[in-house]
N, C-alpha and C. Protein backbone atom coordinates (compact mmCIF):
# COMPACT_ATOMS: atom_id res chain seq x y z
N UNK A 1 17.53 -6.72 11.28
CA UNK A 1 17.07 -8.02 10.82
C UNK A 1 15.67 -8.30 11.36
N UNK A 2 14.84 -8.99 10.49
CA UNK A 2 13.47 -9.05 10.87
C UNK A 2 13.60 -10.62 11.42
N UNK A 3 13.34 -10.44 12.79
CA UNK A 3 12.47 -11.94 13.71
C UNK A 3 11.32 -11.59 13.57
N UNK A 4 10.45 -13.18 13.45
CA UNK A 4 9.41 -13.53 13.43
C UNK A 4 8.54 -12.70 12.85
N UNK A 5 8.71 -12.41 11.46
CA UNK A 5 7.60 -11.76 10.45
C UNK A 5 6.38 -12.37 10.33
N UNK A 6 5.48 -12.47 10.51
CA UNK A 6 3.98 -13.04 10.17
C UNK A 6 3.08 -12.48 9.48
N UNK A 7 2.93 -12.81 8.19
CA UNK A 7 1.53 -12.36 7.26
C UNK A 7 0.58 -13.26 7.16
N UNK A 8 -0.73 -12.64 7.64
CA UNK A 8 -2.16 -13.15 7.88
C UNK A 8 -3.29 -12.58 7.59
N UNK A 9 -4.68 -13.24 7.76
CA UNK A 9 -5.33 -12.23 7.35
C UNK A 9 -5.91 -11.30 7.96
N UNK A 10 -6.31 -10.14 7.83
CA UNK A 10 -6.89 -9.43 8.48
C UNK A 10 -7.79 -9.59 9.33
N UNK A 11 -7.54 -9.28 10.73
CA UNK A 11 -8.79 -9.63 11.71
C UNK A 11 -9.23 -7.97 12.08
N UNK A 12 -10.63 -8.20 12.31
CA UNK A 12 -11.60 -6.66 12.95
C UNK A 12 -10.64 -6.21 14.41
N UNK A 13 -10.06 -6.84 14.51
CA UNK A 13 -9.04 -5.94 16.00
C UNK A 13 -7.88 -5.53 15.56
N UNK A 14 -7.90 -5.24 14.50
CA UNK A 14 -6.18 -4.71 13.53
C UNK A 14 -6.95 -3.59 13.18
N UNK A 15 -8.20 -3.07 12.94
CA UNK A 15 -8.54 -1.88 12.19
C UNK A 15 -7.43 -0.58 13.13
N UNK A 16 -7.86 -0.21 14.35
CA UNK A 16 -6.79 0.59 14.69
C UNK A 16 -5.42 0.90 14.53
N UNK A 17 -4.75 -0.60 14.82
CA UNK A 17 -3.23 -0.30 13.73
C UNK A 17 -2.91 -0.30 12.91
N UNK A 18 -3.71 -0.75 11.61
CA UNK A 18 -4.01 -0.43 9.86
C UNK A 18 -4.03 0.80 9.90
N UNK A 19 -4.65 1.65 10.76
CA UNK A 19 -5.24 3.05 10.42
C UNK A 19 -3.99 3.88 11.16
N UNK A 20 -3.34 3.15 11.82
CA UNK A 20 -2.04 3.95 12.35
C UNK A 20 -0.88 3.76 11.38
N UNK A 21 -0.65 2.64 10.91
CA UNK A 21 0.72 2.29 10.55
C UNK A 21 0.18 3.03 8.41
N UNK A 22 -1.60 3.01 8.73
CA UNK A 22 -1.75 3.83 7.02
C UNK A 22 -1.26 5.07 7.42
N UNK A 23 -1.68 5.93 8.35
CA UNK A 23 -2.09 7.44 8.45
C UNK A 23 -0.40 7.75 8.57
N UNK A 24 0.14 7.13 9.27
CA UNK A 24 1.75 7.92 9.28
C UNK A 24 2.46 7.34 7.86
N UNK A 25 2.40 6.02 7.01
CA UNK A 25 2.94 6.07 6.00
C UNK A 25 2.16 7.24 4.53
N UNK A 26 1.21 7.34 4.70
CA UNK A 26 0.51 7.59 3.66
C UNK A 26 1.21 9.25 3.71
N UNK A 27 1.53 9.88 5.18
CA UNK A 27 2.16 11.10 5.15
C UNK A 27 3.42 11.37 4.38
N UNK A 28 4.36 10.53 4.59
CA UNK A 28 5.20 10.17 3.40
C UNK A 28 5.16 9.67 2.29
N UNK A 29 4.26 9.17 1.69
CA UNK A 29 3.65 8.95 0.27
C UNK A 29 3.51 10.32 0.12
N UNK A 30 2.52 11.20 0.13
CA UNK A 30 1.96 12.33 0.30
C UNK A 30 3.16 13.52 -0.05
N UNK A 31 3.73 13.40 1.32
CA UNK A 31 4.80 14.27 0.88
C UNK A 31 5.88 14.32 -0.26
N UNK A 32 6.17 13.04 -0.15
CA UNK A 32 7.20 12.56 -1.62
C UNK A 32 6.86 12.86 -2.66
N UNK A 33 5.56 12.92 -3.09
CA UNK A 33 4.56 13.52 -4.31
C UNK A 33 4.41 14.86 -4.31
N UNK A 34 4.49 15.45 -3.53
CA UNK A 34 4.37 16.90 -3.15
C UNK A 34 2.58 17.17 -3.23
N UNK A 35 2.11 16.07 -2.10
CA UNK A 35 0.63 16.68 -1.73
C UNK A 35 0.79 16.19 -0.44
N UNK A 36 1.65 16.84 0.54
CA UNK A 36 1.43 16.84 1.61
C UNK A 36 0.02 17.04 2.41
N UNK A 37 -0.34 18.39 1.90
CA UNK A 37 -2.14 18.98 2.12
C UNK A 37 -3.16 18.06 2.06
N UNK A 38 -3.03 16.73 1.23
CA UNK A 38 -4.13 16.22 1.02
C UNK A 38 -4.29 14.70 1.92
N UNK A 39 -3.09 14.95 2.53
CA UNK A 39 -3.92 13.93 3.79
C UNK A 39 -5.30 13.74 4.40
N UNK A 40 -5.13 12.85 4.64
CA UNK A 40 -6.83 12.60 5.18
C UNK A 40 -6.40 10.60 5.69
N UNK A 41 -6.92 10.82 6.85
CA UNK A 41 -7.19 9.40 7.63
C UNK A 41 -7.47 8.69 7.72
N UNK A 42 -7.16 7.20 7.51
CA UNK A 42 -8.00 5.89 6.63
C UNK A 42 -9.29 6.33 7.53
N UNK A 43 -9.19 6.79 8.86
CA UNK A 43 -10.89 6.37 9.78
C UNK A 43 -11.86 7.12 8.82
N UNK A 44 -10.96 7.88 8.39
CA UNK A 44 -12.24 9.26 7.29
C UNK A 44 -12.82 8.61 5.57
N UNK A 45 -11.84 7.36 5.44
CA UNK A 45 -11.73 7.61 3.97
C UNK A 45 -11.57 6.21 3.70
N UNK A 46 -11.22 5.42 4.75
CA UNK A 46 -10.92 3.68 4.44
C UNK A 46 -12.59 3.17 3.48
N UNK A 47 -13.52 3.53 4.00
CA UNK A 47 -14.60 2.74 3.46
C UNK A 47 -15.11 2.98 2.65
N UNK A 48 -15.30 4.99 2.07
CA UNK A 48 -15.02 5.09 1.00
C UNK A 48 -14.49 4.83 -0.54
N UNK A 49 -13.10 4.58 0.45
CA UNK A 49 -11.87 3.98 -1.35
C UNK A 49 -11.93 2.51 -1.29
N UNK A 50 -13.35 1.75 -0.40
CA UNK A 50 -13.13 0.31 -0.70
C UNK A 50 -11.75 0.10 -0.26
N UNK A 51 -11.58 0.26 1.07
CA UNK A 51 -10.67 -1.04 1.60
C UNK A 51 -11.43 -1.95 1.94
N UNK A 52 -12.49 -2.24 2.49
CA UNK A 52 -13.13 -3.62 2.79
C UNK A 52 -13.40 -4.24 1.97
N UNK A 53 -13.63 -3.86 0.49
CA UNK A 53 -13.60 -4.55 -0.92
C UNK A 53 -12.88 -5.24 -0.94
N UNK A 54 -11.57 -4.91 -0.68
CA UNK A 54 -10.52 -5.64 -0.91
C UNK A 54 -9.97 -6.56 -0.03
N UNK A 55 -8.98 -7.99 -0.74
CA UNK A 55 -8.74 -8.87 0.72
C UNK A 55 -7.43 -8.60 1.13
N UNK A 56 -7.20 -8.05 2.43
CA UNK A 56 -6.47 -7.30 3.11
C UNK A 56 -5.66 -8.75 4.36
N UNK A 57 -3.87 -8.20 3.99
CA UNK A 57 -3.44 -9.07 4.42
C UNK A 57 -2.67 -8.42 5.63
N UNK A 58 -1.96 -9.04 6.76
CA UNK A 58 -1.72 -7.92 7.34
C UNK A 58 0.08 -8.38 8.30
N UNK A 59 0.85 -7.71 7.81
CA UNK A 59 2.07 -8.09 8.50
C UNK A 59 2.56 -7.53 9.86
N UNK A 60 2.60 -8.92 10.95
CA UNK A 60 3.23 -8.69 12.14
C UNK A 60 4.74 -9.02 12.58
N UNK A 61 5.28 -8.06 13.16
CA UNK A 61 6.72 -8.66 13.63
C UNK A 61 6.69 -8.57 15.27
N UNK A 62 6.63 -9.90 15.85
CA UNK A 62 6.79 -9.67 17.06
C UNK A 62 5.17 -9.70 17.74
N UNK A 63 4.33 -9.64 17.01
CA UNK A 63 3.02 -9.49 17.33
C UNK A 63 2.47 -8.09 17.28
N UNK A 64 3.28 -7.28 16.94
CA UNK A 64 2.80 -5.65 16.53
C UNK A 64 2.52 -5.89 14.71
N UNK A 65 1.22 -5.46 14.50
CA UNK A 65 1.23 -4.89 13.30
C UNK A 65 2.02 -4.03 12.54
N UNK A 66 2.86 -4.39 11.21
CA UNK A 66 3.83 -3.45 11.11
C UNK A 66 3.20 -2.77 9.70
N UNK A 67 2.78 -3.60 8.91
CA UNK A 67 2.28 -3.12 7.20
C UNK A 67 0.93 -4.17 6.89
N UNK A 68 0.01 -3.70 6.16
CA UNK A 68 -0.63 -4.29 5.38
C UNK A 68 -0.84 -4.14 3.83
N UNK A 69 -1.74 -4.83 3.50
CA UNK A 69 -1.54 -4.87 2.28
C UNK A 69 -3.34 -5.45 1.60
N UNK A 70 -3.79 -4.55 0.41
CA UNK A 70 -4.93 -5.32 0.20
C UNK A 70 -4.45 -5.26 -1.30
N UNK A 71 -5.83 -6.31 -2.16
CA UNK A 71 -5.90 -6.59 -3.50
C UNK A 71 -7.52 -6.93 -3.89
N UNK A 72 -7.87 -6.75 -5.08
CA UNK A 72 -8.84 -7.31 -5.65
C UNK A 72 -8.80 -8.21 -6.58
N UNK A 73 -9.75 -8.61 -6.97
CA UNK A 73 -9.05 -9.52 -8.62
C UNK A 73 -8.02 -9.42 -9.70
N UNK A 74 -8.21 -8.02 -9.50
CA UNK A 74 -7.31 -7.74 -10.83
C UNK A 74 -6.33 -6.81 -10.21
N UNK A 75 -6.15 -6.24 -8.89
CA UNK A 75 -5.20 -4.72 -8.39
C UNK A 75 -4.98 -4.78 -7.06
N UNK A 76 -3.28 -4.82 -6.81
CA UNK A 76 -3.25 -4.60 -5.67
C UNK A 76 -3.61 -2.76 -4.97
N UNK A 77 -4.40 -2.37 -4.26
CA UNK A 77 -5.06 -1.61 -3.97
C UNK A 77 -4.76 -0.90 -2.73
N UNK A 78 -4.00 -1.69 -1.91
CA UNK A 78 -3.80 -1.09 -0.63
C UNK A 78 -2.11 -1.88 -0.01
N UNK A 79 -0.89 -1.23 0.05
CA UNK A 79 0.13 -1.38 0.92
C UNK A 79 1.15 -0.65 1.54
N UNK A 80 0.87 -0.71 2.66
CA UNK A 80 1.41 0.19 3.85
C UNK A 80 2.13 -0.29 4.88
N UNK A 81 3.00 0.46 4.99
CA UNK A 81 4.45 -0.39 6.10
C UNK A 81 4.61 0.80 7.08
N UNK A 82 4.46 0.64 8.27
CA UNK A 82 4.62 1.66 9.29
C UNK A 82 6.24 2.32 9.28
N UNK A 83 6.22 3.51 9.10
CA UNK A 83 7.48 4.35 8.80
C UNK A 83 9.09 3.78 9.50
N UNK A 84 8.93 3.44 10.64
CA UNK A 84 9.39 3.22 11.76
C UNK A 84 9.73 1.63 11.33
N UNK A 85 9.22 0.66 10.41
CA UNK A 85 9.97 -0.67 9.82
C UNK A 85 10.23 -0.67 8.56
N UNK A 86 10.49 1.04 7.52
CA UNK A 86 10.66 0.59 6.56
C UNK A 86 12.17 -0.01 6.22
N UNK A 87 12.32 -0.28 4.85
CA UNK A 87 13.96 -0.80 4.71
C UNK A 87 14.06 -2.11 5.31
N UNK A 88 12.92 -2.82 6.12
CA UNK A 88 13.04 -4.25 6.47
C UNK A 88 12.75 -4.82 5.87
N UNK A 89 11.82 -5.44 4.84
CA UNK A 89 11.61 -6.58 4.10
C UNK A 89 10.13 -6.50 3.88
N UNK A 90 9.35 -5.74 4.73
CA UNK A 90 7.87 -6.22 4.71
C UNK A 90 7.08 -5.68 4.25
N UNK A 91 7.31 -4.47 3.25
CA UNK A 91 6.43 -4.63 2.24
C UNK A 91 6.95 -5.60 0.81
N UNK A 92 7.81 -5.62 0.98
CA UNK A 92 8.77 -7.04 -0.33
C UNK A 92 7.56 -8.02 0.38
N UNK A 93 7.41 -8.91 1.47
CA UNK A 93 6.96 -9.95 2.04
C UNK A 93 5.64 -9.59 1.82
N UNK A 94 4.90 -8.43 1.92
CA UNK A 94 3.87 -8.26 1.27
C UNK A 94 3.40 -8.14 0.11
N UNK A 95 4.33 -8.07 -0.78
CA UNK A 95 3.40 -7.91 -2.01
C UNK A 95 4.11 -8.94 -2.89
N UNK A 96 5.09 -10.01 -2.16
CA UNK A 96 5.20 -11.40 -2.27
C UNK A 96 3.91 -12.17 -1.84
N UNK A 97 3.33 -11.73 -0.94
CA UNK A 97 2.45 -12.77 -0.32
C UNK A 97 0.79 -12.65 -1.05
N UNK A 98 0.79 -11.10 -1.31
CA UNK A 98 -0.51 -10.52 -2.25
C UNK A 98 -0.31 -11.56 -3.77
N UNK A 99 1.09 -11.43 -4.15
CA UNK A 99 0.79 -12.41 -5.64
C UNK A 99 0.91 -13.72 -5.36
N UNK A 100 1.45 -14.42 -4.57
CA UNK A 100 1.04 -15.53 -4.62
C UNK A 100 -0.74 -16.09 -4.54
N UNK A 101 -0.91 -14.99 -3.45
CA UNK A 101 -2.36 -15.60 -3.04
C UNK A 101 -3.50 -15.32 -4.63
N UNK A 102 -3.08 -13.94 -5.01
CA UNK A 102 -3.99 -13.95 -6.29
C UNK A 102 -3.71 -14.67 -7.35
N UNK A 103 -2.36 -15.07 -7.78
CA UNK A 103 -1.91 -16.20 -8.47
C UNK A 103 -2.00 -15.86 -9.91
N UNK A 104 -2.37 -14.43 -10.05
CA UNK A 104 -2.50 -14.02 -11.52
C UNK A 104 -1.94 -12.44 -11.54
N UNK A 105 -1.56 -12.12 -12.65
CA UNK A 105 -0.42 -10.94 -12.71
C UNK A 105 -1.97 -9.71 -11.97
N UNK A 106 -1.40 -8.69 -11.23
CA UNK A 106 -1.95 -7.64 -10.71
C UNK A 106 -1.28 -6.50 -11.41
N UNK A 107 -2.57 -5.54 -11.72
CA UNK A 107 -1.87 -3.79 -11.93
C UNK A 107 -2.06 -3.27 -10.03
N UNK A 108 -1.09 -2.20 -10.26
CA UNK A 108 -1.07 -1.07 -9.11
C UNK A 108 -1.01 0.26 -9.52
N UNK A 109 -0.72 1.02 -8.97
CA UNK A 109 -0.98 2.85 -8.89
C UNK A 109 -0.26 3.55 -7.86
N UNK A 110 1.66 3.96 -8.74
CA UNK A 110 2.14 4.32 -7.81
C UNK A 110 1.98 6.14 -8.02
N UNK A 111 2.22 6.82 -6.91
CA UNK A 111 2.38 8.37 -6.83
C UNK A 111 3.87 8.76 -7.71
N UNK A 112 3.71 9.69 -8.98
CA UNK A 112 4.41 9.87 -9.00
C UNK A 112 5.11 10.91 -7.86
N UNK A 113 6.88 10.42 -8.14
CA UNK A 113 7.68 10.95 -6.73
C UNK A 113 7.66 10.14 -5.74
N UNK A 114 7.29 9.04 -6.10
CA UNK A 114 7.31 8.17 -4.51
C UNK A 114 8.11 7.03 -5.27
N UNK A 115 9.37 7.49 -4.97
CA UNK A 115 10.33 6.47 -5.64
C UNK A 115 10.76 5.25 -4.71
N UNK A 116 10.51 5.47 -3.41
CA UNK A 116 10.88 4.38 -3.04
C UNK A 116 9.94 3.15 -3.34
N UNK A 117 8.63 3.80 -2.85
CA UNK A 117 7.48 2.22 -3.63
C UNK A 117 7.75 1.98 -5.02
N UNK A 118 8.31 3.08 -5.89
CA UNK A 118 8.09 2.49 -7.44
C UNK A 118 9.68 1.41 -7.64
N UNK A 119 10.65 1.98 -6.80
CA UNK A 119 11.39 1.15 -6.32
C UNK A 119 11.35 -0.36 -6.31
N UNK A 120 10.34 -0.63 -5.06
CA UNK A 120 10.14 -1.79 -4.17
C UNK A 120 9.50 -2.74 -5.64
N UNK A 121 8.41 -1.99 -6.34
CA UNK A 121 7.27 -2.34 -7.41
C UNK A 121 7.96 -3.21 -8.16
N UNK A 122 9.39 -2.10 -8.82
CA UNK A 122 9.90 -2.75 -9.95
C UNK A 122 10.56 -3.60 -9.62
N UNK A 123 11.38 -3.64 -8.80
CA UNK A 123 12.14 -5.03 -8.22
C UNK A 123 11.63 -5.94 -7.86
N UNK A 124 10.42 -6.22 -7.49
CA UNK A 124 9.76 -7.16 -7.35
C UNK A 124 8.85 -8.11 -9.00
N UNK A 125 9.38 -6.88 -9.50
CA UNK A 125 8.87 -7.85 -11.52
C UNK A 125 7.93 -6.59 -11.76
N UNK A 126 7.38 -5.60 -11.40
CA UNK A 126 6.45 -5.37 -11.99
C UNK A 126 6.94 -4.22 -12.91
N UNK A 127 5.99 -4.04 -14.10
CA UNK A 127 6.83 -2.65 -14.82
C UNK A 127 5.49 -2.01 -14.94
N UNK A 128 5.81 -0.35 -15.40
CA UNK A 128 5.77 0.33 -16.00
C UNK A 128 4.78 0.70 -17.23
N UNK A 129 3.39 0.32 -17.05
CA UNK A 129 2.91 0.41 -18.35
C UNK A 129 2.00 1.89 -19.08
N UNK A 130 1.83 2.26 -18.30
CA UNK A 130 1.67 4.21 -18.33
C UNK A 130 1.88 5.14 -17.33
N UNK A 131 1.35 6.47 -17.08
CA UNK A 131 1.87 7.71 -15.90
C UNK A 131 0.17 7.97 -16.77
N UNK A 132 -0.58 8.20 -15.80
CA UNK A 132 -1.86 8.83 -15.72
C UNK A 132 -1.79 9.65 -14.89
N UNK A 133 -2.73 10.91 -15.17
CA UNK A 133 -3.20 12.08 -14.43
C UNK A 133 -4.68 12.22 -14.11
N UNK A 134 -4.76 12.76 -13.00
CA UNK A 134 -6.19 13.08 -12.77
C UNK A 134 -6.58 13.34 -11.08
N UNK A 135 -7.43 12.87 -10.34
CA UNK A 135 -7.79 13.11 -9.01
C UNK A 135 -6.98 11.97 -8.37
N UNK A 136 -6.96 12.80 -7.09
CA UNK A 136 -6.44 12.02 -5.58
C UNK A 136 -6.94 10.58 -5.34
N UNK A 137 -7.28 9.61 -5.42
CA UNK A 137 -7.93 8.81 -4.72
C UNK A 137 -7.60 9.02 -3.31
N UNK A 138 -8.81 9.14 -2.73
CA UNK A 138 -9.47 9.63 -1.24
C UNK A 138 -9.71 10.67 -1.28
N UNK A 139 -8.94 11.62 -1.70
CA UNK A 139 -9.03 13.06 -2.03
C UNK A 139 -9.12 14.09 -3.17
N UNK A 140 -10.32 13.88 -3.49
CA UNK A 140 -10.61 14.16 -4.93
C UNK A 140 -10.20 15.84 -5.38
N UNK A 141 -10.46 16.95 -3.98
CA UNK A 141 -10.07 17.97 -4.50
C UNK A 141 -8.26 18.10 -5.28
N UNK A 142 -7.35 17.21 -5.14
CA UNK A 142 -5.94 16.86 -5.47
C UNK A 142 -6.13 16.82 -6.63
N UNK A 143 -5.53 17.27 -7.29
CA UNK A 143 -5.04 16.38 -8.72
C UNK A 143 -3.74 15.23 -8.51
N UNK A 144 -3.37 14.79 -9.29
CA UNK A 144 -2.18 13.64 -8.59
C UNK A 144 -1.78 13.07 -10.13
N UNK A 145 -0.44 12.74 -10.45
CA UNK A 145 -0.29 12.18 -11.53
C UNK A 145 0.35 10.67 -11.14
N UNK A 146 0.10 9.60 -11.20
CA UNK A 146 0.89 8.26 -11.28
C UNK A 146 1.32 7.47 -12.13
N UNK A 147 1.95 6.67 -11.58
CA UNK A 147 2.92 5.52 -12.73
C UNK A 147 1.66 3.99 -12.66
N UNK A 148 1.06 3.77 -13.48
CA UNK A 148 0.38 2.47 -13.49
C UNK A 148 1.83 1.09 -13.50
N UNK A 149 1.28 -0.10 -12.68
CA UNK A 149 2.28 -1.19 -13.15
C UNK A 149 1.62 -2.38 -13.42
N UNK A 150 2.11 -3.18 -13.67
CA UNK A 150 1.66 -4.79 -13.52
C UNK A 150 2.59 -5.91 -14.02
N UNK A 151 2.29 -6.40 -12.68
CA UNK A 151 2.73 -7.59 -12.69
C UNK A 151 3.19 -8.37 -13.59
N UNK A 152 3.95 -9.46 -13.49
CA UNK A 152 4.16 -10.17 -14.87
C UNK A 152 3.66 -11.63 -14.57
């Protein structure tokens, strides 16, 4: 059971545990897709794929950073739950808290094979509106195929 969940916004002294609680989930994204190989480390690649573009929200339990989450106008773009709290609630609480704040339906970009986020996606309202192929985002030598969604 989750005590004291807190989503806020991102402060410059969270970059280290963003980049911890990304780098070990994104390994399981990764793997579930079957591109384990193409890891690479938000410190290598965060500013690149425009995470600072985006407004980045960030969930604590207890006062540890556990997941964040970013969006732009139109896409949620970035959400990550440290391996070690998944199955608790907080990426649901995150990408509850991403649509309220944008207040207008969002697309996303799940991996195909990563059924548990496409999971979390659809239960939360969003569907299904194509499977595109093409490069990695962050890692362009990848090819990668995904499920596009959006919001309703």
């Amino acid at each position: 059971m989750l005590l004291a969940m807190h989503i806020r916004p991102y402060q410059a002294q969270d970059w280290q545990d963003i980049c911890r609680v990304h780098d070990a989930a994104r390994k399981f994204e990764l793997e579930a897709s079957g591109l384990a190989d193409a890891f690479l480390p938000l410190e290598e690649t965060g500013e690149a794929e425009g995470l600072f573009e985006a407004t980045l929200l960030v969930a604590e339990i207890d006062g540890a950073v556990a997941g964040f989450a970013g969006y732009t106008e139109d896409e949620v773009t970035w959400l990550y739950v440290d391996p070690a709290r998944f199955r608790q609630g907080i990426g649901r609480a995150l990408v509850e808290a991403v649509l309220r704040a944008a207040g207008k339906p969002l697309a996303l970009d799940v991996l195909t094979g990563n059924t548990a986020a496409l999971a979390l996606y659809l239960s939360a309202g969003f569907t299904i509106v194509e499977t595109i192929s093409g490069k990695l985002a962050g890692n362009e030598q990848f090819a990668a195929s995904a499920h596009v969604l959006r919001s309703a």
